[in-house]
PDB file of N, CA and C in Angstrom:
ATOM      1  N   UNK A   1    -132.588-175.600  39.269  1.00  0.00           N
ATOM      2  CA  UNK A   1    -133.154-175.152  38.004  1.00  0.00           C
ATOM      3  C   UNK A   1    -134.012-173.908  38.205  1.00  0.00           C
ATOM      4  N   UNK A   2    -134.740-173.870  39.167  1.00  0.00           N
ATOM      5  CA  UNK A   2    -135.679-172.617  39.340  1.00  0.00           C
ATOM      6  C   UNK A   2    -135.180-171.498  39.806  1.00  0.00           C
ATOM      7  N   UNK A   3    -133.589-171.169  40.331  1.00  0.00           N
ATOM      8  CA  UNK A   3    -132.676-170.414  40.275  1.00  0.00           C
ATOM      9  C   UNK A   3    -132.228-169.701  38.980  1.00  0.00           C
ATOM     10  N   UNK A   4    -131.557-171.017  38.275  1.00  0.00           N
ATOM     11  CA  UNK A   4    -131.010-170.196  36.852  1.00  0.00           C
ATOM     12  C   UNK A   4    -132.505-169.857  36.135  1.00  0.00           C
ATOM     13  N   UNK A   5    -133.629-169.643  36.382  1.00  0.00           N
ATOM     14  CA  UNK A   5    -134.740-169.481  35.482  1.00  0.00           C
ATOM     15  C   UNK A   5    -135.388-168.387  36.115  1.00  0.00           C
ATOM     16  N   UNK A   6    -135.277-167.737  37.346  1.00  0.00           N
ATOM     17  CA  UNK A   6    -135.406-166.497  37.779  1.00  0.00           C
ATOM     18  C   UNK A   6    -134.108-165.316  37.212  1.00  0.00           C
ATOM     19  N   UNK A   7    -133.292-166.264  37.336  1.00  0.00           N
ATOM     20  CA  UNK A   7    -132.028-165.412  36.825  1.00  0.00           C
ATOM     21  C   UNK A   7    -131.967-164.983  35.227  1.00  0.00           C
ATOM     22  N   UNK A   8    -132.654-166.055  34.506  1.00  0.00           N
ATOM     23  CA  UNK A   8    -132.686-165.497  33.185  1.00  0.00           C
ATOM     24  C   UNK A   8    -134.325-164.558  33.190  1.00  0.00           C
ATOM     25  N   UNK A   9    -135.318-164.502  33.381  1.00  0.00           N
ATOM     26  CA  UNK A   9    -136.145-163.441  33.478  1.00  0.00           C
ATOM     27  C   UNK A   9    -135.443-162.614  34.172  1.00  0.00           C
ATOM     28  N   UNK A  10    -134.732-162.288  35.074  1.00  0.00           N
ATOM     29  CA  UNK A  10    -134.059-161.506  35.525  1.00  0.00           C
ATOM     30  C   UNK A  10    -133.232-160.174  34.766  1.00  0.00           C
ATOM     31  N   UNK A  11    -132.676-161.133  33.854  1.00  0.00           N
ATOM     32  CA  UNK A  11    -131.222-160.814  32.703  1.00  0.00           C
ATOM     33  C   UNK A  11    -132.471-160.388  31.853  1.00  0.00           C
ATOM     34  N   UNK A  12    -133.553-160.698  31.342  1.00  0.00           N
ATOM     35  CA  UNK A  12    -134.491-160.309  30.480  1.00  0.00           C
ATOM     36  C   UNK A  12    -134.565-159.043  30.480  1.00  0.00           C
ATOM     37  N   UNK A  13    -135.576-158.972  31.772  1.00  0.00           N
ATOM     38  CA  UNK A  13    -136.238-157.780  32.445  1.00  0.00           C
ATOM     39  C   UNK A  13    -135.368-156.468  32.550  1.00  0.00           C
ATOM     40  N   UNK A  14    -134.098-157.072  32.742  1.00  0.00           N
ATOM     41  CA  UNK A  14    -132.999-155.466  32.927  1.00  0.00           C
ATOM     42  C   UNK A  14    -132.583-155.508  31.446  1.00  0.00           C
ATOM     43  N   UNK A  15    -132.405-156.480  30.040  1.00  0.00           N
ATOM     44  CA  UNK A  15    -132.406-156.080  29.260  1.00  0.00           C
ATOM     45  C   UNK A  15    -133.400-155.157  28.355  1.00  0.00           C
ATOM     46  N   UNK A  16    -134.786-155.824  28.896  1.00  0.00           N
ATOM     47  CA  UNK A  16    -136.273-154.576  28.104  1.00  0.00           C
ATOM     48  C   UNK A  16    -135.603-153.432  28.817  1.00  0.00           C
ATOM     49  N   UNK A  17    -135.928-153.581  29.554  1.00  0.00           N
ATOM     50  CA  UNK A  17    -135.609-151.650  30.590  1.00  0.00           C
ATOM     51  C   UNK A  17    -134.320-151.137  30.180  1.00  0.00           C
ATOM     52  N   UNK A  18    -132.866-151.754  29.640  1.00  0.00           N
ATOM     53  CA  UNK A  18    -131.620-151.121  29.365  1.00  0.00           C
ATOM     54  C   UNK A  18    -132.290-150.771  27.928  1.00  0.00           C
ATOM     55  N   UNK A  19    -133.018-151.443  26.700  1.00  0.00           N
ATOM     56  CA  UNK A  19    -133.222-151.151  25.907  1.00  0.00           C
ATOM     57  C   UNK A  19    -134.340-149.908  25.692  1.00  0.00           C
ATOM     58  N   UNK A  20    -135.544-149.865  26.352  1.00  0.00           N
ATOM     59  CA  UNK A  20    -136.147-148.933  26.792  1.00  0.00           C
ATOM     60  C   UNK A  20    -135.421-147.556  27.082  1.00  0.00           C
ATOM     61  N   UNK A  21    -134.783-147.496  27.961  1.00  0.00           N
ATOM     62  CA  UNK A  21    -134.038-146.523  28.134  1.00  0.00           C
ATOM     63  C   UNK A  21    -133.216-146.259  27.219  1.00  0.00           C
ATOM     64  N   UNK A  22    -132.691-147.022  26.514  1.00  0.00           N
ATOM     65  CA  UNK A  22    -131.520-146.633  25.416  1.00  0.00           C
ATOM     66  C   UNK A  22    -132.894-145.533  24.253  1.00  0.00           C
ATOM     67  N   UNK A  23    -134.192-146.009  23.968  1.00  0.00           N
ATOM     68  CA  UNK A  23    -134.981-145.954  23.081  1.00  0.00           C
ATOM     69  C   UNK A  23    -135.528-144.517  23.582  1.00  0.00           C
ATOM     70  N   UNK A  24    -135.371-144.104  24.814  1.00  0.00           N
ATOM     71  CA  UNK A  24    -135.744-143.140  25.375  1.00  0.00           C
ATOM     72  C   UNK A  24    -134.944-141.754  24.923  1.00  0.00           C
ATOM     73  N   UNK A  25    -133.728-142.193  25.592  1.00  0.00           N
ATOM     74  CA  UNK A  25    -132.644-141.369  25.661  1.00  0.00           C
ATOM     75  C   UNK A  25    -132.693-141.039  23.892  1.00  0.00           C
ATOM     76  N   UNK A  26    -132.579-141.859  23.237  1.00  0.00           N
ATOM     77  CA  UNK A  26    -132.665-141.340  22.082  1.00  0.00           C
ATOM     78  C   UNK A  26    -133.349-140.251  21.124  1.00  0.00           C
ATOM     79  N   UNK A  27    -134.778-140.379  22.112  1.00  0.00           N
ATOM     80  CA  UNK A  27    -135.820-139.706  21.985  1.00  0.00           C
ATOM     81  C   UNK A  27    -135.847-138.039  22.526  1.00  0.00           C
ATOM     82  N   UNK A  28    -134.742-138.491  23.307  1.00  0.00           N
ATOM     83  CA  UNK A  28    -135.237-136.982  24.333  1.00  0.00           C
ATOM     84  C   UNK A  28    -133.993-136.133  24.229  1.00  0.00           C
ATOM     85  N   UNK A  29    -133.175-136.734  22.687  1.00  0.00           N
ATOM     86  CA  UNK A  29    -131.852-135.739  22.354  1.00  0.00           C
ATOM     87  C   UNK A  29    -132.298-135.072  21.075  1.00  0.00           C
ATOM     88  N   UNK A  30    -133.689-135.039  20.771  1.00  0.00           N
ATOM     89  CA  UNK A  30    -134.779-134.327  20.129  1.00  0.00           C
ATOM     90  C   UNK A  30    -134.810-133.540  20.664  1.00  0.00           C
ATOM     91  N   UNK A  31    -135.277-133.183  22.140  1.00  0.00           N
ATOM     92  CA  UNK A  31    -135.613-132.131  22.959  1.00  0.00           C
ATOM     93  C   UNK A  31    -134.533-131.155  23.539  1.00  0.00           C
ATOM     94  N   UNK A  32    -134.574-129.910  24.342  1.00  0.00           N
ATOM     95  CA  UNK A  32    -134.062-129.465  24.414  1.00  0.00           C
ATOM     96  C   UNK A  32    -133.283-130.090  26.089  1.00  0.00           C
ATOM     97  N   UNK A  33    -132.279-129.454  26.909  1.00  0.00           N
ATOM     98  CA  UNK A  33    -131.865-130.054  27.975  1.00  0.00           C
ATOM     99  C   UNK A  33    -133.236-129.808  28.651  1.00  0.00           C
ATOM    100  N   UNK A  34    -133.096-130.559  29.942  1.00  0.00           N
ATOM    101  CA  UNK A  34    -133.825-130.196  31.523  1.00  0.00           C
ATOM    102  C   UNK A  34    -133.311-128.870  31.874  1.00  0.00           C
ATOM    103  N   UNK A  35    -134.001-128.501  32.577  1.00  0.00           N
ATOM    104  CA  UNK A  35    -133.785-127.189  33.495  1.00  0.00           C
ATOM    105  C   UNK A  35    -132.870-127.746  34.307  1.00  0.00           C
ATOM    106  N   UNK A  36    -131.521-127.117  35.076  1.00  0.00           N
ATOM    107  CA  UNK A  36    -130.459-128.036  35.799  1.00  0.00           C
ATOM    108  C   UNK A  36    -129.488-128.835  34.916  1.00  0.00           C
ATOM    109  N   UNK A  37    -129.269-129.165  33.711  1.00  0.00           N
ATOM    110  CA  UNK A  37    -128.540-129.722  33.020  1.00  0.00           C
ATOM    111  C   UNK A  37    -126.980-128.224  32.881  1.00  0.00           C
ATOM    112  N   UNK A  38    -125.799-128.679  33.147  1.00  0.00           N
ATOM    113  CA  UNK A  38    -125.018-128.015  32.378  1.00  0.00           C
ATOM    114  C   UNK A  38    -124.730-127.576  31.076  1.00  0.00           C
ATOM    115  N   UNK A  39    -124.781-126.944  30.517  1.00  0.00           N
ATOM    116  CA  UNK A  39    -124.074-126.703  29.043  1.00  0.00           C
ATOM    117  C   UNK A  39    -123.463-125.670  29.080  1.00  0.00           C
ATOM    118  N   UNK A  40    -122.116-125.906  28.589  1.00  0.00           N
ATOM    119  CA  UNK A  40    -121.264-125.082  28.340  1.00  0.00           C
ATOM    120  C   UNK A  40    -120.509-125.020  27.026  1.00  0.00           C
ATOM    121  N   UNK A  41    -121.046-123.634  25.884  1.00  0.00           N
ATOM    122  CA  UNK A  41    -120.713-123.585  24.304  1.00  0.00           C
ATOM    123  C   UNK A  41    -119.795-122.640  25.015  1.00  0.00           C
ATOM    124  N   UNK A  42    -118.801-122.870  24.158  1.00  0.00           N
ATOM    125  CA  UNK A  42    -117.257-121.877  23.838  1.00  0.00           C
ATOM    126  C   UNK A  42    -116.953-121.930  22.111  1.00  0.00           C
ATOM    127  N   UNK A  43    -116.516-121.440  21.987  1.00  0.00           N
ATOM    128  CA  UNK A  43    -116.275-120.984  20.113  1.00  0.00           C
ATOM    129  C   UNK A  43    -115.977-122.645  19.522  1.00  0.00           C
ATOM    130  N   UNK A  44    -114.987-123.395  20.046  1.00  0.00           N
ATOM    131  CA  UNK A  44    -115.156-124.598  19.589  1.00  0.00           C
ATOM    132  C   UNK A  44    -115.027-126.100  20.303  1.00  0.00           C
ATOM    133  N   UNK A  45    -115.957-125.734  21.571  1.00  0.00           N
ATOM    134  CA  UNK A  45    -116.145-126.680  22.687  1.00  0.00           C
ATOM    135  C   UNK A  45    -117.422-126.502  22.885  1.00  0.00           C
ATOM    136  N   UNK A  46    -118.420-127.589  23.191  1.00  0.00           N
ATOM    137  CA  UNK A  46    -119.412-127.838  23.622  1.00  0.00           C
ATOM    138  C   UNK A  46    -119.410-128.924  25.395  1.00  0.00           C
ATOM    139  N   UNK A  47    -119.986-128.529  26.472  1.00  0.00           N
ATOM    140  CA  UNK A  47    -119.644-129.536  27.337  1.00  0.00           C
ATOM    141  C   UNK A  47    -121.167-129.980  28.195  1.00  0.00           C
ATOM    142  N   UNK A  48    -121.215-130.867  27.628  1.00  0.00           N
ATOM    143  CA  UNK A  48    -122.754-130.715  28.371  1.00  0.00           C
ATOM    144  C   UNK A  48    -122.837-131.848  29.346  1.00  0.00           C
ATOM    145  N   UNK A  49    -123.437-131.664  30.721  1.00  0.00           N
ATOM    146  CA  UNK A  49    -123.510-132.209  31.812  1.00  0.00           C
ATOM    147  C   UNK A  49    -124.672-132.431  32.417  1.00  0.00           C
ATOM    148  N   UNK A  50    -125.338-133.624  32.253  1.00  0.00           N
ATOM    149  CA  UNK A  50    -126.993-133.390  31.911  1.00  0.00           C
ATOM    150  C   UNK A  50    -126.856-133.785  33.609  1.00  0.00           C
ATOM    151  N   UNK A  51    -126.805-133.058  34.772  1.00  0.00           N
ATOM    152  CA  UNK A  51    -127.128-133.887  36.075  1.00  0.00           C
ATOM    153  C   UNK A  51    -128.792-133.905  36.208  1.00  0.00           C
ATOM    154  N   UNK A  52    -129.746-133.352  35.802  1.00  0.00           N
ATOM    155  CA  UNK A  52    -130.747-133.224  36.385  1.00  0.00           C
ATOM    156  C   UNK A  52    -131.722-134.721  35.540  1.00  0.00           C
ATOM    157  N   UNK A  53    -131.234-134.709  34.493  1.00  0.00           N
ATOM    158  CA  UNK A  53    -131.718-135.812  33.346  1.00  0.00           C
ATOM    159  C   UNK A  53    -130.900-137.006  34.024  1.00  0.00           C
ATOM    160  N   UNK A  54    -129.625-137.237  34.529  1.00  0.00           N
ATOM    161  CA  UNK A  54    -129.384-137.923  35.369  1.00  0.00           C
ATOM    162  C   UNK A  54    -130.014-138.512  36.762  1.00  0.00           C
ATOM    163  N   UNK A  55    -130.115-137.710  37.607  1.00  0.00           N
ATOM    164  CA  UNK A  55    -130.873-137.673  38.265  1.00  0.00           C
ATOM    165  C   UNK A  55    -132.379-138.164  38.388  1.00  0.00           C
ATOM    166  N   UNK A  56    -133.040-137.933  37.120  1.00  0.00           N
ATOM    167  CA  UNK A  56    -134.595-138.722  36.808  1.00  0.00           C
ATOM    168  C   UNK A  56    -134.526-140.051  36.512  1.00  0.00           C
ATOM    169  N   UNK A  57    -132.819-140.366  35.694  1.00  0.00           N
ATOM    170  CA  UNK A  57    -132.948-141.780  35.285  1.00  0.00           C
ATOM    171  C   UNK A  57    -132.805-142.424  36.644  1.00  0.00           C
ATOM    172  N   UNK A  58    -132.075-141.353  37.295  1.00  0.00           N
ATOM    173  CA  UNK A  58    -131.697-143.018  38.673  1.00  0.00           C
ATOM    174  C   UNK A  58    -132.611-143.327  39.342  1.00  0.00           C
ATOM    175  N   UNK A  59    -133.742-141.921  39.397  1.00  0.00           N
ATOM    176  CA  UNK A  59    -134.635-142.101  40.258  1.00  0.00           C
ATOM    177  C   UNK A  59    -135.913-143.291  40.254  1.00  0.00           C
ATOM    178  N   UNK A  60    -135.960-143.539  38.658  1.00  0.00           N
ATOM    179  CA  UNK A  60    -136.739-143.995  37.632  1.00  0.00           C
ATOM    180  C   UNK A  60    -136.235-145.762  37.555  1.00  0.00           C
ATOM    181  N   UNK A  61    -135.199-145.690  37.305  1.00  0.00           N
ATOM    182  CA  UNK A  61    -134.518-147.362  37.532  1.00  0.00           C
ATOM    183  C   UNK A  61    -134.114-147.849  38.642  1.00  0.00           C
ATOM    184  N   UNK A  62    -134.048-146.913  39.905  1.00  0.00           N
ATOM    185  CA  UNK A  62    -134.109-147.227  41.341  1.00  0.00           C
ATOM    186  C   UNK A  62    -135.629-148.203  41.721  1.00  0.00           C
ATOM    187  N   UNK A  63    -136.603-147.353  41.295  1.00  0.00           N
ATOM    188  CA  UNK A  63    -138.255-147.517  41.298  1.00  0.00           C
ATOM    189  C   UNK A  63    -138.831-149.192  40.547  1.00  0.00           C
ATOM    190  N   UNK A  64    -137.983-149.182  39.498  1.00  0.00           N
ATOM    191  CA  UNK A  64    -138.219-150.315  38.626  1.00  0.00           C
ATOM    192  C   UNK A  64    -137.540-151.411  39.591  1.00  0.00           C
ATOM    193  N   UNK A  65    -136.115-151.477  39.419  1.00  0.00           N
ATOM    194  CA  UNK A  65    -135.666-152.139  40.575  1.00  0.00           C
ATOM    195  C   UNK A  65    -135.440-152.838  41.452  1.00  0.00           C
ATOM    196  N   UNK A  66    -136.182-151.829  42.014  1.00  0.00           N
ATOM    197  CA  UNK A  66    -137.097-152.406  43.383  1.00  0.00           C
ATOM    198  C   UNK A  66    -138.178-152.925  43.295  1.00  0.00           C
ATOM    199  N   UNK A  67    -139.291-152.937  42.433  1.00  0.00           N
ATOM    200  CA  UNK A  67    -140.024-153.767  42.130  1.00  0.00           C
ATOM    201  C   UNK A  67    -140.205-154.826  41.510  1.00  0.00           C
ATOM    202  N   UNK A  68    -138.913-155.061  40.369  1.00  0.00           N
ATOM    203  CA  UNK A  68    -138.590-156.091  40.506  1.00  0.00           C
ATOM    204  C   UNK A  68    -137.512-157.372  41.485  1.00  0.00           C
ATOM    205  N   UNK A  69    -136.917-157.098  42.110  1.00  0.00           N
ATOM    206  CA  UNK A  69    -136.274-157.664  43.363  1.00  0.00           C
ATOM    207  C   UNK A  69    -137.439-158.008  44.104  1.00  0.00           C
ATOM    208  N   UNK A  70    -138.207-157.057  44.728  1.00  0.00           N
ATOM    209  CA  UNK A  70    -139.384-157.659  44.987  1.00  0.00           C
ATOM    210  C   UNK A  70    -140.094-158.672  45.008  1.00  0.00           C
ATOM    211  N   UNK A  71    -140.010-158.415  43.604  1.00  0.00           N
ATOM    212  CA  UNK A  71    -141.329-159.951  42.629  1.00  0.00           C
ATOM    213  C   UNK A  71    -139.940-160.925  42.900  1.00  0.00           C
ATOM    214  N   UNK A  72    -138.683-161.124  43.132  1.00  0.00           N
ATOM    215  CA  UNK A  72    -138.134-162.353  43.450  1.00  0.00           C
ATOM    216  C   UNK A  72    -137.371-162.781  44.833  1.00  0.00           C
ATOM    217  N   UNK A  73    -137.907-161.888  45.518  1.00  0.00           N
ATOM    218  CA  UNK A  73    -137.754-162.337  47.301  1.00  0.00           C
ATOM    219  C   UNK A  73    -138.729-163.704  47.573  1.00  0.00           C
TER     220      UNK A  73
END
Protein backbone atom coordinates (compact mmCIF):
# COMPACT_ATOMS: atom_id res chain seq x y z
CA UNK A 1 0.00 0.00 0.00
CA UNK A 2 2.70 2.59 0.77
CA UNK A 3 4.05 1.94 -2.77
CA UNK A 4 0.88 2.66 -4.76
CA UNK A 5 0.56 5.92 -2.39
CA UNK A 6 4.02 7.31 -3.23
CA UNK A 7 3.15 6.52 -6.71
CA UNK A 8 0.01 8.47 -6.70
CA UNK A 9 1.72 11.75 -5.07
CA UNK A 10 4.07 10.94 -7.54
CA UNK A 11 1.46 11.04 -10.65
CA UNK A 12 0.22 14.27 -8.66
CA UNK A 13 3.35 16.13 -8.42
CA UNK A 14 4.32 15.62 -12.28
CA UNK A 15 0.72 16.50 -12.97
CA UNK A 16 0.97 20.27 -10.91
CA UNK A 17 4.37 20.78 -12.75
CA UNK A 18 2.92 19.38 -16.44
CA UNK A 19 0.10 21.83 -15.68
CA UNK A 20 2.32 24.64 -14.48
CA UNK A 21 4.26 24.46 -17.35
CA UNK A 22 1.43 24.15 -19.73
CA UNK A 23 0.21 27.66 -17.71
CA UNK A 24 3.61 28.99 -18.36
CA UNK A 25 4.18 28.28 -21.83
CA UNK A 26 1.04 29.92 -22.38
CA UNK A 27 2.17 32.90 -20.81
CA UNK A 28 5.37 33.37 -22.49
CA UNK A 29 3.67 33.15 -26.23
CA UNK A 30 2.78 36.80 -25.04
CA UNK A 31 6.39 37.51 -25.20
CA UNK A 32 8.63 37.79 -27.76
CA UNK A 33 11.16 34.52 -28.63
CA UNK A 34 14.53 33.97 -26.43
CA UNK A 35 17.60 35.12 -27.90
CA UNK A 36 18.75 31.58 -29.72
CA UNK A 37 15.25 30.57 -30.71
CA UNK A 38 14.91 29.98 -34.62
CA UNK A 39 12.41 31.83 -36.65
CA UNK A 40 12.09 31.62 -39.94
CA UNK A 41 9.12 34.13 -41.87
CA UNK A 42 8.95 33.51 -45.70
CA UNK A 43 5.92 35.22 -47.58
CA UNK A 44 3.66 32.34 -46.47
CA UNK A 45 5.61 30.10 -44.00
CA UNK A 46 6.42 30.78 -40.57
CA UNK A 47 8.96 28.10 -38.82
CA UNK A 48 9.82 28.63 -35.49
CA UNK A 49 12.30 26.50 -33.49
CA UNK A 50 12.39 27.67 -30.00
CA UNK A 51 15.86 25.54 -28.96
CA UNK A 52 16.98 27.95 -26.40
CA UNK A 53 13.29 28.10 -24.59
CA UNK A 54 13.77 24.41 -24.93
CA UNK A 55 16.67 24.14 -23.44
CA UNK A 56 15.48 26.23 -20.07
CA UNK A 57 12.52 23.87 -19.86
CA UNK A 58 14.76 20.79 -19.63
CA UNK A 59 17.01 22.40 -17.56
CA UNK A 60 14.17 23.50 -15.18
CA UNK A 61 12.24 19.97 -15.03
CA UNK A 62 15.59 18.12 -14.85
CA UNK A 63 16.06 20.34 -11.36
CA UNK A 64 12.45 19.60 -10.19
CA UNK A 65 12.96 16.01 -10.88
CA UNK A 66 15.53 15.40 -9.15
CA UNK A 67 14.26 16.72 -6.21
CA UNK A 68 11.57 15.03 -6.27
CA UNK A 69 13.03 11.34 -6.77
CA UNK A 70 14.94 12.42 -4.03
CA UNK A 71 12.13 13.03 -1.51
CA UNK A 72 11.29 9.18 -2.56
CA UNK A 73 14.63 7.25 -2.28
Amino acid sequence: MREIGKLLIMVGAVTIIMGLMIFLISKMSDLKWLPGDIVIRKKDFVFIFPITTMIIISIVLTVILNIIGKFFK
